[in-house]
C-alpha atoms as a PDB file:
ATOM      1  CA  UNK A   1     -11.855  14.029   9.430  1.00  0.00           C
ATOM      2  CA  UNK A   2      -9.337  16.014  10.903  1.00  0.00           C
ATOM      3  CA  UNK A   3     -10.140  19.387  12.203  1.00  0.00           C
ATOM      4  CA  UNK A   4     -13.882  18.584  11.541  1.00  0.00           C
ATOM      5  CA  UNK A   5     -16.551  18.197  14.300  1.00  0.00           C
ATOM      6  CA  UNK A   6     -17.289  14.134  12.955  1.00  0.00           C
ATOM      7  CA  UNK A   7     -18.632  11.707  14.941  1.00  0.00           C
ATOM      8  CA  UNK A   8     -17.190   8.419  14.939  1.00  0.00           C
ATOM      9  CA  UNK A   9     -19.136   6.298  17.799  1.00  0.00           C
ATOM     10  CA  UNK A  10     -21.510   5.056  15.045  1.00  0.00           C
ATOM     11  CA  UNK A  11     -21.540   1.727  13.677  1.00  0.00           C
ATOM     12  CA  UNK A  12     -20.692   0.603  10.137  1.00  0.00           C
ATOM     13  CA  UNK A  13     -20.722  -2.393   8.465  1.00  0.00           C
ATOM     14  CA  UNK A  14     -17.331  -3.634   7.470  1.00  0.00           C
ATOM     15  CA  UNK A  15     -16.972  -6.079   4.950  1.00  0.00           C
ATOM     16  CA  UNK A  16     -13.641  -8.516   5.495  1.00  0.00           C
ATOM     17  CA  UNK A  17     -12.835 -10.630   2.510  1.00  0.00           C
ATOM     18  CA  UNK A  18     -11.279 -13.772   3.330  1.00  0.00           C
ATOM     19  CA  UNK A  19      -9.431 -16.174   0.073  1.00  0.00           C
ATOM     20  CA  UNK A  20     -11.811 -18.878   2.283  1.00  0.00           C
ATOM     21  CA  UNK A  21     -14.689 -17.341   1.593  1.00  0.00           C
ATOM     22  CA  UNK A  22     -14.128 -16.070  -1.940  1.00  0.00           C
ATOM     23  CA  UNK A  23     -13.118 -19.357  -3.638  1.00  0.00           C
ATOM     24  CA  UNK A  24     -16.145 -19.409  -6.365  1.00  0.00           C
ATOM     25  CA  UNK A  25     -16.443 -17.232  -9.446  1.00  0.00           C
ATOM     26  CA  UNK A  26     -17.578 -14.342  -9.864  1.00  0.00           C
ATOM     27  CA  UNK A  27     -16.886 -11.447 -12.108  1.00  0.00           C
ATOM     28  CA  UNK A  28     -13.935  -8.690 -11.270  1.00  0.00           C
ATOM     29  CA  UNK A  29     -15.099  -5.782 -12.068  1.00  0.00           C
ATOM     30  CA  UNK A  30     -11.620  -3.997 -11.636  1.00  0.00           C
ATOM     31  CA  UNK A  31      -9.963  -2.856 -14.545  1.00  0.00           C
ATOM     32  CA  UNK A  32      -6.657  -5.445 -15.094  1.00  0.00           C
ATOM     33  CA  UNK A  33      -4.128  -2.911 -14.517  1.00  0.00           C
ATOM     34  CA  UNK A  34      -1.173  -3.037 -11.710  1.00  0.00           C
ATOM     35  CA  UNK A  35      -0.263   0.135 -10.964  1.00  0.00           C
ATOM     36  CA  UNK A  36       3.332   0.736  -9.149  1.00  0.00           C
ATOM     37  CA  UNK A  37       4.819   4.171  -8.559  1.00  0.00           C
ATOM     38  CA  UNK A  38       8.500   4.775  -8.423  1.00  0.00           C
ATOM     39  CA  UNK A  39       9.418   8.753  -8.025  1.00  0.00           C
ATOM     40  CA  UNK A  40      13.167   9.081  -8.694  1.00  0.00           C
ATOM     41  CA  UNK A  41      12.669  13.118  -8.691  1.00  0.00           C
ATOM     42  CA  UNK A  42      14.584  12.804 -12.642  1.00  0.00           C
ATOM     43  CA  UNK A  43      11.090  12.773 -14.390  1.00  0.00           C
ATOM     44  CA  UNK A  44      10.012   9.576 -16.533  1.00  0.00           C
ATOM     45  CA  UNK A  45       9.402   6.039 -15.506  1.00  0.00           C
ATOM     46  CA  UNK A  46      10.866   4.702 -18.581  1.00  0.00           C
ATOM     47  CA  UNK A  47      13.726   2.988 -18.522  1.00  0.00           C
ATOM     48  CA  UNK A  48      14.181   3.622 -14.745  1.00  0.00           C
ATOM     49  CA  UNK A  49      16.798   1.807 -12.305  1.00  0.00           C
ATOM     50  CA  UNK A  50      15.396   0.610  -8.994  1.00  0.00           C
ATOM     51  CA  UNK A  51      16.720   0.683  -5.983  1.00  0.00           C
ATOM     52  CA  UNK A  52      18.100  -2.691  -5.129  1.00  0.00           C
ATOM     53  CA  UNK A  53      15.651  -2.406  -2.092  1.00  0.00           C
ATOM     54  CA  UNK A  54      12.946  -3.839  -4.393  1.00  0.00           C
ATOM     55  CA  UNK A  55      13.468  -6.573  -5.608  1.00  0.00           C
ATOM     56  CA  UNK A  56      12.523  -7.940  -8.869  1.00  0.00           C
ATOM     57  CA  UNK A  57      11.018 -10.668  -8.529  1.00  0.00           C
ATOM     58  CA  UNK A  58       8.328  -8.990  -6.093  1.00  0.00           C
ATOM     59  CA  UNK A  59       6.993  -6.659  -9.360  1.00  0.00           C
ATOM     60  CA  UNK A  60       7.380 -10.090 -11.400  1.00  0.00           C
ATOM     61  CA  UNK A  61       5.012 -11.697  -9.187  1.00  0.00           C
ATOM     62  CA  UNK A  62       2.091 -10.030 -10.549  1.00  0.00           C
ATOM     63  CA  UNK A  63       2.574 -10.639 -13.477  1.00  0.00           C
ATOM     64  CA  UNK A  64       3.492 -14.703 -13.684  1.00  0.00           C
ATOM     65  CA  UNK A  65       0.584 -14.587 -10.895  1.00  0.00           C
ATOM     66  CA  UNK A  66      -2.435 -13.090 -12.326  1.00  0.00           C
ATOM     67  CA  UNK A  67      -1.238 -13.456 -16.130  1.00  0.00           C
ATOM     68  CA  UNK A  68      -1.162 -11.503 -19.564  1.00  0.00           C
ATOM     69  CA  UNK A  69      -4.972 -10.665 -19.188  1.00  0.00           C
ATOM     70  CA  UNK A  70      -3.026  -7.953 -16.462  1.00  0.00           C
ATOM     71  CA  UNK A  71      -1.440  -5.434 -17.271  1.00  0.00           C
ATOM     72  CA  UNK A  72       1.709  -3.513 -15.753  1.00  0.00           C
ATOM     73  CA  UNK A  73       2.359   0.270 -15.405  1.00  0.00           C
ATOM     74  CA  UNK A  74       5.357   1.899 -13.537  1.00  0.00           C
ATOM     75  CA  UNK A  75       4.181   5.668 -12.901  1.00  0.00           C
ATOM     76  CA  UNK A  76       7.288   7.847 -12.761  1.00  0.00           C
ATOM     77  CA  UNK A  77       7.202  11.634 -11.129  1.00  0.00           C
ATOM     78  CA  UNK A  78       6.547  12.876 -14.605  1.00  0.00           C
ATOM     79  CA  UNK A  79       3.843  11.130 -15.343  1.00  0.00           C
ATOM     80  CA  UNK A  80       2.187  11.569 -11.714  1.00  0.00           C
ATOM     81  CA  UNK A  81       2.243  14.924 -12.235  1.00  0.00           C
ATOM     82  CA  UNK A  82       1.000  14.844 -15.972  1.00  0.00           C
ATOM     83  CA  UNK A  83      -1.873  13.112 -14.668  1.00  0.00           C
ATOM     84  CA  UNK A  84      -3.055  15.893 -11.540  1.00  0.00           C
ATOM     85  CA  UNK A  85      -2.323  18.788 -14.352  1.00  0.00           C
ATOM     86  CA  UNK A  86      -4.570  17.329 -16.880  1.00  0.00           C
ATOM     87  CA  UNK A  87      -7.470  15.826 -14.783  1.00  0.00           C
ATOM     88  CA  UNK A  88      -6.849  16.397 -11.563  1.00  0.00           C
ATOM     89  CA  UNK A  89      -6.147  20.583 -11.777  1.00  0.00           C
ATOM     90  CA  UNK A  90      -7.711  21.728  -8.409  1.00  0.00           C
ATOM     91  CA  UNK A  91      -5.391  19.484  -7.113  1.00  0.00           C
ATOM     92  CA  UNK A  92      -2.358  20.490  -8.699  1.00  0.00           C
ATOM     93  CA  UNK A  93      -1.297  23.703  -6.388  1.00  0.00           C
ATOM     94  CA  UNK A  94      -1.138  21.427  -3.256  1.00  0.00           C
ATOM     95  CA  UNK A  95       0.268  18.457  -5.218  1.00  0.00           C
ATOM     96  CA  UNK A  96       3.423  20.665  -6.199  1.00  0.00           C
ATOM     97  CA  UNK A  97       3.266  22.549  -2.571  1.00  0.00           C
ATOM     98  CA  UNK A  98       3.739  19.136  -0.447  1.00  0.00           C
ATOM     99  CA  UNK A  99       7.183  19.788   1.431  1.00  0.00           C
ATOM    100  CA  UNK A 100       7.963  16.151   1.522  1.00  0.00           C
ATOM    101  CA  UNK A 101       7.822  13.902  -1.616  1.00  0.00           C
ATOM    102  CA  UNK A 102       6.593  11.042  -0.462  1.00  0.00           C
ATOM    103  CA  UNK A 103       3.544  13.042   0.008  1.00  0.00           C
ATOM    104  CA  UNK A 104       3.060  13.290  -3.627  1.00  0.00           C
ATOM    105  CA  UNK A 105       3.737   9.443  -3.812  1.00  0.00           C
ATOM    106  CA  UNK A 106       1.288   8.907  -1.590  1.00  0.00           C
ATOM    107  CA  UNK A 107      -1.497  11.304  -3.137  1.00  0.00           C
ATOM    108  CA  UNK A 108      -0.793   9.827  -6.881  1.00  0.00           C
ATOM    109  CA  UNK A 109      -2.568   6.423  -6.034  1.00  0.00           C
ATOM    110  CA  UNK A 110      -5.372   7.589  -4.995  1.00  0.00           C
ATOM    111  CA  UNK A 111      -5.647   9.991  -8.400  1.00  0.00           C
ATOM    112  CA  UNK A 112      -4.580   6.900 -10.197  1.00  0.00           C
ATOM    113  CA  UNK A 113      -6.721   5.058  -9.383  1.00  0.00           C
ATOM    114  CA  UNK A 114      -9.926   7.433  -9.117  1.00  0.00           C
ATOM    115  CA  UNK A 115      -8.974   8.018 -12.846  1.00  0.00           C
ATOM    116  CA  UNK A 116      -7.508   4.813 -14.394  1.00  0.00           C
ATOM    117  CA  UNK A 117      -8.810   2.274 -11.723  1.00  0.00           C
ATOM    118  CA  UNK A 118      -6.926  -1.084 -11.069  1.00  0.00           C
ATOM    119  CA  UNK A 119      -5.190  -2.833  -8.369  1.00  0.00           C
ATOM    120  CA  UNK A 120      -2.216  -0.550  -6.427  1.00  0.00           C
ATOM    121  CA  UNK A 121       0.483  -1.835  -5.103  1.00  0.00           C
ATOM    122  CA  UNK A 122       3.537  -0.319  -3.168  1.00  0.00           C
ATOM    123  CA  UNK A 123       6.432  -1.688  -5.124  1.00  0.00           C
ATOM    124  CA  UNK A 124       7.676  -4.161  -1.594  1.00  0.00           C
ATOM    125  CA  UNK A 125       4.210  -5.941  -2.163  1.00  0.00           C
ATOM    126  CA  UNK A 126       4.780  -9.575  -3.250  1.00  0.00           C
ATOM    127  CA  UNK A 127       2.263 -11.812  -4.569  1.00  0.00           C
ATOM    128  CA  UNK A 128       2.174 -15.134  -3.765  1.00  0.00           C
ATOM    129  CA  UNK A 129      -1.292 -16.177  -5.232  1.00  0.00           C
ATOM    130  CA  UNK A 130      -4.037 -15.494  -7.421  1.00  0.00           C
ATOM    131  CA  UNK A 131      -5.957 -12.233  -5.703  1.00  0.00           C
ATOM    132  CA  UNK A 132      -8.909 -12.201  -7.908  1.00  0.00           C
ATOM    133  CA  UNK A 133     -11.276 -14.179  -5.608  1.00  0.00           C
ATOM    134  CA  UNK A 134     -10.517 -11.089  -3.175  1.00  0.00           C
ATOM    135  CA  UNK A 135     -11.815  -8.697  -5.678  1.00  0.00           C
ATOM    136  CA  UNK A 136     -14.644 -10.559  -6.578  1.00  0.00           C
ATOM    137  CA  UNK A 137     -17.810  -8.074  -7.555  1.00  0.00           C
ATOM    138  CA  UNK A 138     -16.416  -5.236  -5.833  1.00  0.00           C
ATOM    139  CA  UNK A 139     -15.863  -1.635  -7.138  1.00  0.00           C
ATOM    140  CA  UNK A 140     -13.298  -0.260  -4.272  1.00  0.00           C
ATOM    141  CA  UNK A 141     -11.137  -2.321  -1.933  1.00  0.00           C
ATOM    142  CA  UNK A 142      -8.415  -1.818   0.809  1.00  0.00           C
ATOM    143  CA  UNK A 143      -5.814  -4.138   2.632  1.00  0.00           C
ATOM    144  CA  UNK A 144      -5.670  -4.349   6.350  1.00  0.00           C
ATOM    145  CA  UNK A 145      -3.109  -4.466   8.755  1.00  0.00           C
ATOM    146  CA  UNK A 146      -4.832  -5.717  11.382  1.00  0.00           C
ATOM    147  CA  UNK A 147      -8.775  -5.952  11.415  1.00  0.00           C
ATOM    148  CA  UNK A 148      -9.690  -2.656  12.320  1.00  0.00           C
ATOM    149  CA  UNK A 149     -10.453   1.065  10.735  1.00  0.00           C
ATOM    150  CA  UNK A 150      -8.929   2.267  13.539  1.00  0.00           C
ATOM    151  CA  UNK A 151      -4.984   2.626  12.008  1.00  0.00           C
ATOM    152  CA  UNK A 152      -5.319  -0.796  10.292  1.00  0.00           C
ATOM    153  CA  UNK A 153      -6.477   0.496   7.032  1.00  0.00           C
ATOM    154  CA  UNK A 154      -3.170   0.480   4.325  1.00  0.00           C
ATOM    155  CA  UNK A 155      -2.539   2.384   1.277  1.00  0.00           C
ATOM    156  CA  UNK A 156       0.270  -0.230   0.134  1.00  0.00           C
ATOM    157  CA  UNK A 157      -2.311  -2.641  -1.670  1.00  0.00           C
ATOM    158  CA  UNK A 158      -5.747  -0.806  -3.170  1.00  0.00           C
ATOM    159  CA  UNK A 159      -8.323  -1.720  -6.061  1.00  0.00           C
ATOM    160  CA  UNK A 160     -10.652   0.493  -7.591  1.00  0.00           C
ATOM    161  CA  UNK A 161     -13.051   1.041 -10.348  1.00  0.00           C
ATOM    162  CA  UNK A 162     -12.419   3.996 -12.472  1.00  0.00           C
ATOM    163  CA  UNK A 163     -14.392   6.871 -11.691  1.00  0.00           C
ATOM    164  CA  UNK A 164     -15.656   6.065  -8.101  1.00  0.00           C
ATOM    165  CA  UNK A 165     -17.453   8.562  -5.760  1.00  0.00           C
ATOM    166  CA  UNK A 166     -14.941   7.723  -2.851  1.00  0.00           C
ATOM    167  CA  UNK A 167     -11.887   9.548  -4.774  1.00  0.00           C
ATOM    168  CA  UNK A 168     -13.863  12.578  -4.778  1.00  0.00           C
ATOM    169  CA  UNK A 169     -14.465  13.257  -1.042  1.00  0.00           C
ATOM    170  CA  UNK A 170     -10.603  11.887  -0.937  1.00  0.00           C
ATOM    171  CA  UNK A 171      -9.190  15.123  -3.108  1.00  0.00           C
ATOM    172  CA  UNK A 172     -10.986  17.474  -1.150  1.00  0.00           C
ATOM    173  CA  UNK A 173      -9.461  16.270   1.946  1.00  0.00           C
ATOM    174  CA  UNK A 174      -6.019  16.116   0.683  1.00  0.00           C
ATOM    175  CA  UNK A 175      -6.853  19.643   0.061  1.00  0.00           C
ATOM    176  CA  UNK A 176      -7.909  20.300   3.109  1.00  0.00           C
ATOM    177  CA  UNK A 177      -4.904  18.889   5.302  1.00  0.00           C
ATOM    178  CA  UNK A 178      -2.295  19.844   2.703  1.00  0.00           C
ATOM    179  CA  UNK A 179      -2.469  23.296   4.129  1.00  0.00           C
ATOM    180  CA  UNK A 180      -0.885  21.676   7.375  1.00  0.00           C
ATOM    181  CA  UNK A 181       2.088  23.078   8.116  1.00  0.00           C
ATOM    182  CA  UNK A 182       5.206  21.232   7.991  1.00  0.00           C
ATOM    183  CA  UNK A 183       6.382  20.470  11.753  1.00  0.00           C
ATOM    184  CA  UNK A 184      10.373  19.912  12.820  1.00  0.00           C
ATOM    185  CA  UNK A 185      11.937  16.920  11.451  1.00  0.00           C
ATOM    186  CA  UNK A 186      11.318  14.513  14.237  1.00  0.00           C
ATOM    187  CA  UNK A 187       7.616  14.536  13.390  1.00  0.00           C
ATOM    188  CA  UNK A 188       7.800  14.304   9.882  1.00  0.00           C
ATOM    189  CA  UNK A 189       6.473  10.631   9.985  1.00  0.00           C
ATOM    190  CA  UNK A 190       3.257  11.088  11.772  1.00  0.00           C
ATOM    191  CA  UNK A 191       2.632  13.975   9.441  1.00  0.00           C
ATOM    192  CA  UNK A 192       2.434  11.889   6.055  1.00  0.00           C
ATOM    193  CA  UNK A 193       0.629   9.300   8.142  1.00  0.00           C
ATOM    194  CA  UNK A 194      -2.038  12.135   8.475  1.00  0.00           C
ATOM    195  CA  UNK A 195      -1.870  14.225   6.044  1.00  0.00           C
ATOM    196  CA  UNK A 196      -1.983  11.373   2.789  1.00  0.00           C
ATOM    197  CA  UNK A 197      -0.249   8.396   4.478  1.00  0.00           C
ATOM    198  CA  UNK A 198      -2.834   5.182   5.792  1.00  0.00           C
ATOM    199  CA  UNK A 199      -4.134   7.314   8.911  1.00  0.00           C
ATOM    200  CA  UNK A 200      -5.479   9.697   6.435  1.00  0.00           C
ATOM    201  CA  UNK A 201      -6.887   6.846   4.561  1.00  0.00           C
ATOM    202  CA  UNK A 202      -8.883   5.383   7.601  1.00  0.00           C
ATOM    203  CA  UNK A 203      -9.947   8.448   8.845  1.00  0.00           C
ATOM    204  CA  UNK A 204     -11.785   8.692   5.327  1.00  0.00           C
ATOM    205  CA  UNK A 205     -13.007   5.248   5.805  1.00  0.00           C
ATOM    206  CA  UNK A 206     -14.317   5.873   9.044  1.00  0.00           C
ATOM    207  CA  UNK A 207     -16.580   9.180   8.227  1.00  0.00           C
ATOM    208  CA  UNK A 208     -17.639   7.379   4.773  1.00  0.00           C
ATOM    209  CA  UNK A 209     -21.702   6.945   4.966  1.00  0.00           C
ATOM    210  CA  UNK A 210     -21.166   4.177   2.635  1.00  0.00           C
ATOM    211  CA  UNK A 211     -18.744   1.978   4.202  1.00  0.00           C
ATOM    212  CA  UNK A 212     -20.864  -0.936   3.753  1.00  0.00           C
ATOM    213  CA  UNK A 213     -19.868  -1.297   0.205  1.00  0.00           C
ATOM    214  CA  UNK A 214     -16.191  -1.061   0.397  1.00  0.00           C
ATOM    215  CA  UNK A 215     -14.297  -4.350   0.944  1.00  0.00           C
ATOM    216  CA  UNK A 216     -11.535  -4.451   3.602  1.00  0.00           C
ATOM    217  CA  UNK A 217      -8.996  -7.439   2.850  1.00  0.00           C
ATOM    218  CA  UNK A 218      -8.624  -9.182   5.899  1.00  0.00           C
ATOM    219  CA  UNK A 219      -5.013  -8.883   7.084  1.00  0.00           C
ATOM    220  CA  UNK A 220      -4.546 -12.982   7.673  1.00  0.00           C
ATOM    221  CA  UNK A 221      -5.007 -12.476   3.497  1.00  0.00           C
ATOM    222  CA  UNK A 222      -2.711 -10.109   2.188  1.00  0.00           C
ATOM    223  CA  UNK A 223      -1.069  -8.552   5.652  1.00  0.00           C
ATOM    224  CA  UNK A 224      -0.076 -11.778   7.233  1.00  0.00           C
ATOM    225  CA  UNK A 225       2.755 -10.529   9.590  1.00  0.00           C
ATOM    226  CA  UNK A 226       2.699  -7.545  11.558  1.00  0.00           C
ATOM    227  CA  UNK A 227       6.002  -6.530  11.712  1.00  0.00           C
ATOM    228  CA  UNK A 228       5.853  -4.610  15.113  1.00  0.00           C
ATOM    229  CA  UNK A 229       4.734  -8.816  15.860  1.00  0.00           C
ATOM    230  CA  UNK A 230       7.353 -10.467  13.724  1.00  0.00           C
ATOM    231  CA  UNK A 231       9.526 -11.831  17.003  1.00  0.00           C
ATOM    232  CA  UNK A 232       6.570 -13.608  17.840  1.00  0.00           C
ATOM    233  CA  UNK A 233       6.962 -16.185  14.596  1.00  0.00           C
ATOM    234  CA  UNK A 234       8.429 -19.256  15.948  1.00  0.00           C
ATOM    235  CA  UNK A 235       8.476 -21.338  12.596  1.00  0.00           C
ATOM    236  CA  UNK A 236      11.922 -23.187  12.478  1.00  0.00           C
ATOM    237  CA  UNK A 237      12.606 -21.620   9.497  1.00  0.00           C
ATOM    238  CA  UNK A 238      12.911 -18.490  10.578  1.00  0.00           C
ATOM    239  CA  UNK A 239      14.250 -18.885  13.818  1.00  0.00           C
ATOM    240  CA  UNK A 240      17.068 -20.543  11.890  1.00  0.00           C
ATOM    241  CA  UNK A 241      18.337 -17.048  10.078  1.00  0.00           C
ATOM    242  CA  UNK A 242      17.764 -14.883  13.518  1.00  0.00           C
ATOM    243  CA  UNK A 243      21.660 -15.389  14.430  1.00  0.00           C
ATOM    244  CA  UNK A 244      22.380 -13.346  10.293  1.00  0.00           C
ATOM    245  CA  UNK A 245      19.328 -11.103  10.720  1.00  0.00           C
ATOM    246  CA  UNK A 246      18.519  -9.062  13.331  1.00  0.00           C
ATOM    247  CA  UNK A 247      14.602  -8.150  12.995  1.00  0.00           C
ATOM    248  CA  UNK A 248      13.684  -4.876  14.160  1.00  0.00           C
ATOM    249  CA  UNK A 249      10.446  -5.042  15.546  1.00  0.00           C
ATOM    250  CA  UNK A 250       9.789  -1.342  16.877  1.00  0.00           C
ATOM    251  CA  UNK A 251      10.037   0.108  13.093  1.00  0.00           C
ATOM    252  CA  UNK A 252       9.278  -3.218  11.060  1.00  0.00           C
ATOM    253  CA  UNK A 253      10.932  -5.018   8.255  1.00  0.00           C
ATOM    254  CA  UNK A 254      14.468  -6.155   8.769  1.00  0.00           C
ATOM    255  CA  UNK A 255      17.446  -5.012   9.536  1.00  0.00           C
ATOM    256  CA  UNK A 256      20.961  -6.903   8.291  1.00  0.00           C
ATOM    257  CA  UNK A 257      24.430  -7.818   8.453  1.00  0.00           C
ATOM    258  CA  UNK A 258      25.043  -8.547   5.033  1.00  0.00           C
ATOM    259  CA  UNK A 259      22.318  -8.344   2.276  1.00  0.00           C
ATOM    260  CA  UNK A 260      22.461 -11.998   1.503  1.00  0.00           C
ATOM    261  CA  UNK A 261      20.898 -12.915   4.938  1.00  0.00           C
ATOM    262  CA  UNK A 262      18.387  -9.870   4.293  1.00  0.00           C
ATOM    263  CA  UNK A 263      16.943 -11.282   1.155  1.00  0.00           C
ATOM    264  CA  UNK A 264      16.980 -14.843   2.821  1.00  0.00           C
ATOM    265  CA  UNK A 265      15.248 -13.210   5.456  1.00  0.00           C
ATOM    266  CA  UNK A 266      12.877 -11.434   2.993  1.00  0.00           C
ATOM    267  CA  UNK A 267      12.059 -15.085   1.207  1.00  0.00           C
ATOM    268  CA  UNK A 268      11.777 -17.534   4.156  1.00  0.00           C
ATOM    269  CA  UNK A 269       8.814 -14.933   5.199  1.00  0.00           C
ATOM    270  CA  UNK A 270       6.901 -15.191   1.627  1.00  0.00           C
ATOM    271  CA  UNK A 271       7.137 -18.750   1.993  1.00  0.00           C
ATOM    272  CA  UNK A 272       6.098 -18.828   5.739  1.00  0.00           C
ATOM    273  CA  UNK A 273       3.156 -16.663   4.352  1.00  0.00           C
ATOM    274  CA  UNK A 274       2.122 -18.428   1.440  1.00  0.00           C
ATOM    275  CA  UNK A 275       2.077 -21.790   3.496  1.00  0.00           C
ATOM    276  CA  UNK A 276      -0.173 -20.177   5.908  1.00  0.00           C
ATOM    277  CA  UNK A 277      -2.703 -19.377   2.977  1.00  0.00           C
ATOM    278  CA  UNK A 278      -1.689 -15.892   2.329  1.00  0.00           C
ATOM    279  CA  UNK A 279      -2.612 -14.464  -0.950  1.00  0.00           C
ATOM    280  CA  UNK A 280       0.366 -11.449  -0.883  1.00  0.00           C
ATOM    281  CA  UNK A 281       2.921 -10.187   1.728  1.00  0.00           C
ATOM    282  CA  UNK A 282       4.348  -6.900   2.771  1.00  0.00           C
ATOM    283  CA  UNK A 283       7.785  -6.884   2.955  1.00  0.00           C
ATOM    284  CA  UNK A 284       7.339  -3.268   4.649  1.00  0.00           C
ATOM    285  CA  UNK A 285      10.651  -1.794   3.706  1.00  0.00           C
ATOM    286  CA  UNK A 286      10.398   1.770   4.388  1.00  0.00           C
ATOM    287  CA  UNK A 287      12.326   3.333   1.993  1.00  0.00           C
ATOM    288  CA  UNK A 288      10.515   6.585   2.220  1.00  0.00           C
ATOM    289  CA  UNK A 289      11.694   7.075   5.482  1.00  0.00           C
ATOM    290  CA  UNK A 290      14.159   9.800   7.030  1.00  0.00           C
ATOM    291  CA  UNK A 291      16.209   6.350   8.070  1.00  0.00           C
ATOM    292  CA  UNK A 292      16.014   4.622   4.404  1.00  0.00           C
ATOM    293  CA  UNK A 293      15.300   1.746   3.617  1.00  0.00           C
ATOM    294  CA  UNK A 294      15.250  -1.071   6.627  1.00  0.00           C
ATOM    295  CA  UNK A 295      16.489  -3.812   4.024  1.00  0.00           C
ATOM    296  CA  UNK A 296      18.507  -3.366   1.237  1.00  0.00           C
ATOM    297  CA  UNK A 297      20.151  -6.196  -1.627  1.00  0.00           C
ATOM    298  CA  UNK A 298      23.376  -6.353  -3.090  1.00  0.00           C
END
């Protein structure tokens, strides 16, 4: 991990998951709980507006999708930080000390989940079919980007047992790098990334002696575009939009005219996705950023 004399040359086992492979029963021994996190710095989840940058029917999805044996919970800042005071309390001091809030979005899964288990998902996820054949037998699970541990690891989409061994090496290390310093503005993105963002969550894969066990989702599965890639989709319905939507490749996601051609733009993809076999897509849009969001919808 970082600062820490680790060697990573040796070789683990990674398991990829792959909706082929997975299409027989088995049990799911996650608990049936989405779990979404919206921080609008006010307090409470309840009764809390959105941002038009997520859309609806992307939360919805879940829930026609996998059914009422699921259920949903938004997690507003108030009850994040309910939930490091009362079980998390070691924690607590560097949860309320991270500079950047996001930071404290991204640190909440992982508590969430280590406490409440479930299946995570950033709220620009979208589901376009069932994902319990993905989840089959497993007790922790991660979505890729690309097939790697080296920076393809994700903490957008994430299932978990309650109560599993992983979370605890993952609080100590949040510990550990939350007494980074904050560094000028310009590199406050590769900061998160490292200090509780997805590079922090694959350099914790990637020093884990028990690697074997964890599932990684193959990216074809619930990652099917990389955006940095996204120019390179030639399917006709795309290309049709390009002349309303510009798609910004170096950051991801889109960018847009008007927001009508965004959330065309945001749709032809899910269906370009879910044709290809896809079980959920990442509309990626970034609202955490020092830009905002790279797709909004009026």
């Amino acid at each position: 991990m970082l600062g820490r004399n680790i060697n990573h040359q040796c070789l683990v086992v990674i398991t990829f998951i792959s909706s082929l492979s997975a299409a027989f029963e088995c049990e799911v021994l996650i608990p049936h709980t989405v779990h979404f996190v919206y921080h609008d710095w006010s307090g409470s989840a309840e009764g809390i507006a959105l941002p038009q940058s997520y859309l609806p029917e992307w939360r919805e999805s879940f829930s026609s999708i996998l059914g009422n044996s699921w259920n949903i919970r938004m997690w507003g800042a108030q009850e994040s930080r309910d939930l490091v005071a009362d079980h998390f309390p070691d924690f607590l001091e560097t949860y309320d000390g991270y500079p950047l809030p996001i930071q404290r979005v991204d640190a909440v899964r992982y508590l969430i989940l280590s406490h409440e288990g479930g299946l995570y998902a950033d709220l620009d996820y979208e589901l376009l079919a069932d994902i319990e054949p993905l989840l089959c037998g497993t007790s922790l699970a991660f979505s890729l980007r690309f097939d790697s541990l080296d920076g393809g690891v994700q903490n957008s989409l994430m299932a978990s047992v309650p109560g599993d061994p992983f979370w605890l090496d993952v609080v100590k290390e949040l510990i550990f790098r939350g007494r980074m310093p904050l560094p000028p503005k310009g590199a406050h993105g590769d900061y998160v990334m490292i200090t509780t963002g997805p590079t922090f969550v694959s350099d914790m894969l990637k020093s884990y002696e028990e690697i074997s066990r964890i599932v990684l989702l193959a990216s074809k599965d619930v990652f099917p575009f990389n955006w940095k890639s996204y120019s390179d989709i030639t399917d006709s319905a795309i290309t049709s939009i390009t002349s309303h939507v510009s798609l910004d490749v170096s950051g991801g996601g889109f960018e847009s005219q008007n927001p009508p051609s965004c959330l065309q733009a945001a749709r032809v993809a899910a269906s370009v996705a879910k044709s290809r076999g896809a079980v959920a897509i990442h509309h990626f849009i970034g609202a955490w950023t020092a830009e905002g969001p790279r797709c909004t919808f009026g």
